[in-house]
N, C-alpha and C. Protein backbone atom coordinates (compact mmCIF):
# COMPACT_ATOMS: atom_id res chain seq x y z
N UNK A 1 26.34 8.11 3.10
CA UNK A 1 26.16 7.91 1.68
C UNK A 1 25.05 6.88 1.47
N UNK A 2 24.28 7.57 0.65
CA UNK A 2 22.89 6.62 0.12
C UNK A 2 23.76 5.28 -0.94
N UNK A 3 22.83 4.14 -0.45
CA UNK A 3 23.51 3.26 -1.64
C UNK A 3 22.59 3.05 -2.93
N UNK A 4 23.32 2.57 -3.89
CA UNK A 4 23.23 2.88 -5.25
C UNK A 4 21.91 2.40 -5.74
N UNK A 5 20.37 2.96 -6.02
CA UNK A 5 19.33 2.14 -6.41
C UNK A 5 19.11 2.66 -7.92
N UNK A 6 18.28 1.71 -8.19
CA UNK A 6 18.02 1.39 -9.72
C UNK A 6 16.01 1.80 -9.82
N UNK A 7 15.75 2.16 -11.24
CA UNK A 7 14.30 2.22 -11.07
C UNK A 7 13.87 1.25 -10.47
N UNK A 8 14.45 0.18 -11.02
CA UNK A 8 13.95 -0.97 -10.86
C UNK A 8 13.87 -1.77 -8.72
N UNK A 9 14.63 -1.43 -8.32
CA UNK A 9 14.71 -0.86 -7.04
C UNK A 9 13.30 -0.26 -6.05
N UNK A 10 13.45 1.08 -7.05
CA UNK A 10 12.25 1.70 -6.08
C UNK A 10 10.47 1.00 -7.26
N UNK A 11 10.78 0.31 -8.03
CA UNK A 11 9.83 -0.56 -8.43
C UNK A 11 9.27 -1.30 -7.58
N UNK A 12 9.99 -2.11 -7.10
CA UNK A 12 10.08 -3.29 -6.15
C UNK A 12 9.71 -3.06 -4.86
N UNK A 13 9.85 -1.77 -4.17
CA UNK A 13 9.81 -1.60 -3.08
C UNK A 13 8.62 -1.10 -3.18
N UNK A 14 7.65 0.06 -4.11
CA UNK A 14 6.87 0.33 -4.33
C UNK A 14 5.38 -0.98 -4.40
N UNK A 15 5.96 -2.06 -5.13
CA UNK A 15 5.15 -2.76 -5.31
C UNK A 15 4.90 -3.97 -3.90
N UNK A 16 5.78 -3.93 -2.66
CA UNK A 16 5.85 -4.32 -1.64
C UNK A 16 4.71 -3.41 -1.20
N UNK A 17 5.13 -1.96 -1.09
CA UNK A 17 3.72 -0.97 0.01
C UNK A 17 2.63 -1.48 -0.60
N UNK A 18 2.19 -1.94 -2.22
CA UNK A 18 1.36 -1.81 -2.69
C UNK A 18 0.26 -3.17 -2.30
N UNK A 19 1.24 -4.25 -2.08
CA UNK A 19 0.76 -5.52 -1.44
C UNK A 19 -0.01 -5.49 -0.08
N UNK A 20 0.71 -4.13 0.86
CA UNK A 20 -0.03 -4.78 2.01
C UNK A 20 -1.16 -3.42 2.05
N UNK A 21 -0.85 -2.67 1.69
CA UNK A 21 -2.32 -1.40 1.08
C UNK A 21 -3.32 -2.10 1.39
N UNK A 22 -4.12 -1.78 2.61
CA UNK A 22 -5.40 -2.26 2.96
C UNK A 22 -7.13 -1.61 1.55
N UNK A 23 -7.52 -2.68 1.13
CA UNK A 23 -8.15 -1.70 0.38
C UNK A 23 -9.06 -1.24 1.13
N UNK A 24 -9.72 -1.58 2.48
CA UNK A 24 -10.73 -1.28 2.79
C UNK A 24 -10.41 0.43 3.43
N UNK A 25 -9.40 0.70 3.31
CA UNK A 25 -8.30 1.86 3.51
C UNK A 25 -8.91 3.19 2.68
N UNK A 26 -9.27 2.09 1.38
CA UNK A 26 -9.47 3.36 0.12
C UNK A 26 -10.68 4.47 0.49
N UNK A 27 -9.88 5.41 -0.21
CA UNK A 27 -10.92 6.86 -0.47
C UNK A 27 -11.03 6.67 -1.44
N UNK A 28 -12.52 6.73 -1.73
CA UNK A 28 -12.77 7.27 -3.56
C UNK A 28 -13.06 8.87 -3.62
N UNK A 29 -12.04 9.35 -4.55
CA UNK A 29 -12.69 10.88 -4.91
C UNK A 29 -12.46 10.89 -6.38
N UNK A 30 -13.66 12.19 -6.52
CA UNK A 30 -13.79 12.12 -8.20
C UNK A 30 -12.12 12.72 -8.66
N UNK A 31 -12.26 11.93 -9.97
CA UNK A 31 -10.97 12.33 -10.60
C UNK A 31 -10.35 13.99 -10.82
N UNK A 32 -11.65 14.62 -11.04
CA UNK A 32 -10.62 16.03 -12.00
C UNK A 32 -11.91 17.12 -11.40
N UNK A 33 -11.51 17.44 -10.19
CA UNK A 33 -12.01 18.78 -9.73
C UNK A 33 -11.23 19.46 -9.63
N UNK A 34 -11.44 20.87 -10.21
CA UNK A 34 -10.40 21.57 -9.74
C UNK A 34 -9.87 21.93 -8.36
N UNK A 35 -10.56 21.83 -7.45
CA UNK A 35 -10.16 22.31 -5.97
C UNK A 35 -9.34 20.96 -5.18
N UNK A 36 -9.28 19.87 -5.98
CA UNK A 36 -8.56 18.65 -5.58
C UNK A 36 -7.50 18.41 -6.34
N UNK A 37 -7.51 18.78 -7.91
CA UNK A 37 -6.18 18.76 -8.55
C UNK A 37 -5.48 19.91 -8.71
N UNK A 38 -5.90 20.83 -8.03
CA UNK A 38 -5.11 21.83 -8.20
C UNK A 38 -4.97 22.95 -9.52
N UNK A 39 -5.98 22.27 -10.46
CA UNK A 39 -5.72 22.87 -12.34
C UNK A 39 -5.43 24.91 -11.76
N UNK A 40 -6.22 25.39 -10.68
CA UNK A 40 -6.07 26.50 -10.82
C UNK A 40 -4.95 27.33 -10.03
N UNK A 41 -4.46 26.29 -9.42
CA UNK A 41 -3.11 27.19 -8.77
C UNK A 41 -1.57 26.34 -9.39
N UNK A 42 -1.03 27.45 -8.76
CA UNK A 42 0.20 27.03 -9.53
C UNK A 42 1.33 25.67 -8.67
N UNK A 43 1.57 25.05 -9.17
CA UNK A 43 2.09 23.68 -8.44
C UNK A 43 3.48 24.17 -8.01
N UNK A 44 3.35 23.32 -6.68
CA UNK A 44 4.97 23.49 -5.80
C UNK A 44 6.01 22.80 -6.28
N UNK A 45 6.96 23.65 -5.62
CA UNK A 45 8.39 23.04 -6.39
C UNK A 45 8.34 21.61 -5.88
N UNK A 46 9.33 20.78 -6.61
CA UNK A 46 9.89 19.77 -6.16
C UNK A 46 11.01 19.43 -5.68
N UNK A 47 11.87 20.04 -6.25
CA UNK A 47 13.15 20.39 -5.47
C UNK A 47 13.84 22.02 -5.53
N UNK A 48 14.45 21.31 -4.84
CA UNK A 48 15.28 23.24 -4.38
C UNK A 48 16.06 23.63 -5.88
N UNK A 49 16.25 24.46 -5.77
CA UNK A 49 16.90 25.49 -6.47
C UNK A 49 18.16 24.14 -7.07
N UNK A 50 18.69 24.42 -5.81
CA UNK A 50 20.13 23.70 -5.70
C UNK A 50 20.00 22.65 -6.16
N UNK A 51 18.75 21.44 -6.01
CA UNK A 51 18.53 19.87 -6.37
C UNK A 51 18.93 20.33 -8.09
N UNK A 52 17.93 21.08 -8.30
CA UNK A 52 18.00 20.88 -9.78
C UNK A 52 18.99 21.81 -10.43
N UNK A 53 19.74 22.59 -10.24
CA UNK A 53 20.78 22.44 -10.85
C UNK A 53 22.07 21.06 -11.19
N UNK A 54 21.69 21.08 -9.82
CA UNK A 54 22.80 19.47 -9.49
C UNK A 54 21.87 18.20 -10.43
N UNK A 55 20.75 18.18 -10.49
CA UNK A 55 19.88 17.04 -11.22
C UNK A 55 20.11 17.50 -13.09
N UNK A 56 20.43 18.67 -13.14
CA UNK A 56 20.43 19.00 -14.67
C UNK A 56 21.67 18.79 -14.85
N UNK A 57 22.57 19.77 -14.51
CA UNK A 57 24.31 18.93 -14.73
C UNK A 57 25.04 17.76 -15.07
N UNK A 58 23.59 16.77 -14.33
CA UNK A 58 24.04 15.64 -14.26
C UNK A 58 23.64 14.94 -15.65
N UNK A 59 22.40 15.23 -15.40
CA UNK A 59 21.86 14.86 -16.93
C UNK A 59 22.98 15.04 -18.51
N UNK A 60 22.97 16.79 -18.09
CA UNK A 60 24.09 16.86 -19.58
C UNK A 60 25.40 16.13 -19.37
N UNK A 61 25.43 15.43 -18.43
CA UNK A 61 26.82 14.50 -18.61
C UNK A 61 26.70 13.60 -18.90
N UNK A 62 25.74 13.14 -19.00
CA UNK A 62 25.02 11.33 -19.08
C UNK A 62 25.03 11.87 -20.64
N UNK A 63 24.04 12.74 -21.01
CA UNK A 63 23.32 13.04 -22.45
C UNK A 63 25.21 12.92 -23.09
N UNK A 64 26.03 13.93 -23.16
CA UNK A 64 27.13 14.29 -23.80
C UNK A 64 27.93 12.52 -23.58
N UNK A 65 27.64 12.06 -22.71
CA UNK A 65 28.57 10.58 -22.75
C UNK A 65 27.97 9.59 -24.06
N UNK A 66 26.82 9.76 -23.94
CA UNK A 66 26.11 9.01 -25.32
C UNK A 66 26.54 8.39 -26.21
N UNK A 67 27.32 9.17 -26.72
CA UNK A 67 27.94 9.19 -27.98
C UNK A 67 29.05 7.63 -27.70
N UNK A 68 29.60 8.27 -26.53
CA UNK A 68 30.60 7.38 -26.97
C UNK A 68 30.59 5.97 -25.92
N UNK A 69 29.48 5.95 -25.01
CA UNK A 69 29.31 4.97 -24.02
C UNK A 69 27.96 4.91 -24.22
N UNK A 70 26.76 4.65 -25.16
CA UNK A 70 25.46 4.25 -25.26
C UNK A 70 24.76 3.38 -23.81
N UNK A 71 25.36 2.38 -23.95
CA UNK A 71 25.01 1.65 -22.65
C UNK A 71 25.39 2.66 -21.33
N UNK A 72 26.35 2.55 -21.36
CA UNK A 72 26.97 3.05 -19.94
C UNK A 72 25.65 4.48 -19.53
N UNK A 73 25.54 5.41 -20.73
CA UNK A 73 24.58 6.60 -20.93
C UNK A 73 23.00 6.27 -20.16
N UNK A 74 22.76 4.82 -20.65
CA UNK A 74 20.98 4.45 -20.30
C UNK A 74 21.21 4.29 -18.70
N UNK A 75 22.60 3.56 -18.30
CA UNK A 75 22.68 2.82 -17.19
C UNK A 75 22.80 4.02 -16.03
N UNK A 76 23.44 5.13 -16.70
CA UNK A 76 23.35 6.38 -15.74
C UNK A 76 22.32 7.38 -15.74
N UNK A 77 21.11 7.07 -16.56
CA UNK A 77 20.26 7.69 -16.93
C UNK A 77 19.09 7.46 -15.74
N UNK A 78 19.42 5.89 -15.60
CA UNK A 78 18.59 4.81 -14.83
C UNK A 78 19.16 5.10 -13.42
N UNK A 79 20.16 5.41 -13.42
CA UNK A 79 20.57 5.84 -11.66
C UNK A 79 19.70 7.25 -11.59
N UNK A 80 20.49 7.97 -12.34
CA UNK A 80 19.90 9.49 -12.03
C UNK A 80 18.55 9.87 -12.05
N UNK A 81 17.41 9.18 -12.65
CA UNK A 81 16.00 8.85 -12.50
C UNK A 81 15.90 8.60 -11.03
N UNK A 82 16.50 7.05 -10.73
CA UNK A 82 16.48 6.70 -9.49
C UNK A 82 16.55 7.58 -8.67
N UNK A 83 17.88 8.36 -8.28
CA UNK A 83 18.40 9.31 -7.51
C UNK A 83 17.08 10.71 -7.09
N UNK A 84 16.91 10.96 -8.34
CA UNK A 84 15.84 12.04 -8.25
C UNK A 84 14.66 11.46 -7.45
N UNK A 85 14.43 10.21 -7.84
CA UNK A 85 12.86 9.86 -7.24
C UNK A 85 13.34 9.43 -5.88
N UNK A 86 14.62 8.99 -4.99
CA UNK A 86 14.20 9.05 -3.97
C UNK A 86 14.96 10.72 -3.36
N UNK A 87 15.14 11.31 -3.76
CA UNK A 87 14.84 12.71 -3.26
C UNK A 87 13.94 13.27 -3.22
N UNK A 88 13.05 13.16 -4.04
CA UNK A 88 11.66 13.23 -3.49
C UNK A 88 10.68 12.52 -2.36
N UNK A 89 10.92 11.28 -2.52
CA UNK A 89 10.39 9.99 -1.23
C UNK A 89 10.87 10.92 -0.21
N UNK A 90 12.39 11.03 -0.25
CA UNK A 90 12.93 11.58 1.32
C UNK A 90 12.23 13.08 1.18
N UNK A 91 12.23 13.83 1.28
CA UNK A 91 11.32 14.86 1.11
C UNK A 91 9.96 15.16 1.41
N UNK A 92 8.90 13.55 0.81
CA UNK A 92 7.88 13.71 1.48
C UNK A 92 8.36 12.84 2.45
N UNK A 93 9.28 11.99 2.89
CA UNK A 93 9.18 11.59 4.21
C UNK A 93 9.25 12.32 5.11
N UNK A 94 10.12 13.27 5.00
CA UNK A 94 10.88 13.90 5.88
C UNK A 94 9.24 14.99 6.70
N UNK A 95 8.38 15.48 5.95
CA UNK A 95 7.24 15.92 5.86
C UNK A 95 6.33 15.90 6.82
N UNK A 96 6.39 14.37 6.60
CA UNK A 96 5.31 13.34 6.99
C UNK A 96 5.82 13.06 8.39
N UNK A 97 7.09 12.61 8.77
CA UNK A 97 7.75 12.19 9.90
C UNK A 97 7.33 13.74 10.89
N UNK A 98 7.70 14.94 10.29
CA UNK A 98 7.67 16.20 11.31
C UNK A 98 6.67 16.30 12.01
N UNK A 99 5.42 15.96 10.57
CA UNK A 99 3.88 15.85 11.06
C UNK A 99 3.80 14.93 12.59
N UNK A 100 3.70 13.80 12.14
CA UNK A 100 3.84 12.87 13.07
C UNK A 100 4.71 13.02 14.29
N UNK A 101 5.62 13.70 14.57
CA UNK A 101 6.77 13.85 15.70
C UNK A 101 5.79 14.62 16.35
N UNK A 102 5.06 15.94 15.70
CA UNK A 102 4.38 16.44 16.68
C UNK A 102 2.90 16.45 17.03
N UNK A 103 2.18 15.34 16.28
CA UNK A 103 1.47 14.76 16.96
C UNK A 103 1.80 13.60 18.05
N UNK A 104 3.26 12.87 17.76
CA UNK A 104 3.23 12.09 18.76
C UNK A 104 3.61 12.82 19.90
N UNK A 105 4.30 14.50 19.83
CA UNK A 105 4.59 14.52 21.40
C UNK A 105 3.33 15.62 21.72
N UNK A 106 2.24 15.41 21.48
CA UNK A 106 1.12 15.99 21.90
C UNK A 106 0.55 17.61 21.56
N UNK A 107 1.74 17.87 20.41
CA UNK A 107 1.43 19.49 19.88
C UNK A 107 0.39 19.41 18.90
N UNK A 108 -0.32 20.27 18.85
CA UNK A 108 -1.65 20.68 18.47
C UNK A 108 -1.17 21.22 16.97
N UNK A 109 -1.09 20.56 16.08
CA UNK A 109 -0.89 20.14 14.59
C UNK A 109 -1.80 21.06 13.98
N UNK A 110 -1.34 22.31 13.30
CA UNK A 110 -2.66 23.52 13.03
C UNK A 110 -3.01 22.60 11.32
N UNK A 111 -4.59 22.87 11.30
CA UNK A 111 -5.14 22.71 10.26
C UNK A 111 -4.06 23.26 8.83
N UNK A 112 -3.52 24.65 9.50
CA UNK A 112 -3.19 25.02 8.22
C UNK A 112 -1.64 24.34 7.85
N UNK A 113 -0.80 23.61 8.75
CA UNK A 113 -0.12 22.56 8.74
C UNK A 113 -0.09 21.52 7.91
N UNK A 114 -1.55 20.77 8.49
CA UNK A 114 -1.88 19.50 7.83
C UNK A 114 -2.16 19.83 5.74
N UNK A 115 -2.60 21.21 6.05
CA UNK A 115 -3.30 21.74 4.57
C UNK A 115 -2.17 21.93 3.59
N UNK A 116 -1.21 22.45 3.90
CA UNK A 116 0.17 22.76 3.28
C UNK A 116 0.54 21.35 3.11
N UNK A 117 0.73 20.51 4.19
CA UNK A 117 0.85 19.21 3.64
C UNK A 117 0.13 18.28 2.55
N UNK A 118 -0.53 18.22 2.56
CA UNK A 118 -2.02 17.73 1.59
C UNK A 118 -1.80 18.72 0.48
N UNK A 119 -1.89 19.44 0.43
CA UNK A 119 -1.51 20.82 -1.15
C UNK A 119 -0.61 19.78 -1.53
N UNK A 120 0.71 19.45 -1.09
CA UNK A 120 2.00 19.47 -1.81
C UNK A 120 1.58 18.16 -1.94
N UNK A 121 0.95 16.95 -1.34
CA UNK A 121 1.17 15.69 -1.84
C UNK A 121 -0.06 15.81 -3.12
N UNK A 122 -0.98 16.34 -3.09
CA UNK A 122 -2.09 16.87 -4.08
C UNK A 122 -1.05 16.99 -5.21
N UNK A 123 -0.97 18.15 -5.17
CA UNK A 123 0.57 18.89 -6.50
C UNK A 123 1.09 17.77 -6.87
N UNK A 124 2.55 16.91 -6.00
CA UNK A 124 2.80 15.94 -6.52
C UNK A 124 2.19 14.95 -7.59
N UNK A 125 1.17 14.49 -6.82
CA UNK A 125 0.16 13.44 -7.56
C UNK A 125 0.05 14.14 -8.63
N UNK A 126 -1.01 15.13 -9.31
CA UNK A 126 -1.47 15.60 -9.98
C UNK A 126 -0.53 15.68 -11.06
N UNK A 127 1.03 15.91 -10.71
CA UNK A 127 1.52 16.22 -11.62
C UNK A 127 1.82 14.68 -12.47
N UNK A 128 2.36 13.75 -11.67
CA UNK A 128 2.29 12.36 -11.69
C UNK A 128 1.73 11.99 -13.05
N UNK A 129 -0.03 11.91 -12.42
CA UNK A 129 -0.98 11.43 -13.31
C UNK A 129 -0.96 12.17 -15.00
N UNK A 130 -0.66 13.72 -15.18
CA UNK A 130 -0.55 14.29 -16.17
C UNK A 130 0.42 14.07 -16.82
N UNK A 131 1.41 13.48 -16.22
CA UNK A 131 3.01 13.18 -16.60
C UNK A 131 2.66 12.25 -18.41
């Protein structure tokens, strides 16, 4: 069992990676090409089928509590935000780690591998920034 985080949580932890982010690290690319944001294909899921039923359910229980628990409503609103965003983290971790497992045990990582990878963190972002 995952323990209980708050936006405010993956705020914090976010703003830790963001501290030691080498800038000399940075890529600059132009903002809004289409072959980098993706405008002409259609963006990948984010979660399964199954996530988001279970992520919507949840919602109309928070929404329908409203009424009569206001606070309690924001405070579960603020988990279930949470919850969603690190199902996604784990997701691209999980990604990223496979990548890496088989470059570290010396398998020959096909371009079109790495490309599927890069699409979906592309997609992600993109959607992000339009958010």
């Amino acid at each position: 069992m995952t323990p209980e985080l708050s936006t405010a949580d993956l705020t914090a932890a976010a703003q830790a990676r963001k501290e030691n982010y080498r800038e000399d690290a940075a890529i600059s690319v132009p903002a809004r090409t289409p072959e980098l944001t993706g405008d002409v294909e259609r963006p990948l899921a984010l979660f399964s089928d199954h996530q988001i039923v279970d992520l919507r359910a949840r919602w109309d229980q928070i929404q329908a509590a409203f009424v009569d628990e206001p606070r309690g409503a924001v405070e579960k609103a603020d988990g279930l935000v949470a919850d969603a965003i690190a199902q996604l983290a784990e997701g691209f971790a999980r990604t990223r780690a496979e990548l890496d497992h088989q470059l570290k045990r010396g398998d020959n990582v096909s371009t079109e591998d790495l490309r599927i990878a890069l699409r979906r963190y592309r997609s992600f972002f993109s959607r992000l920034l339009e958010a």
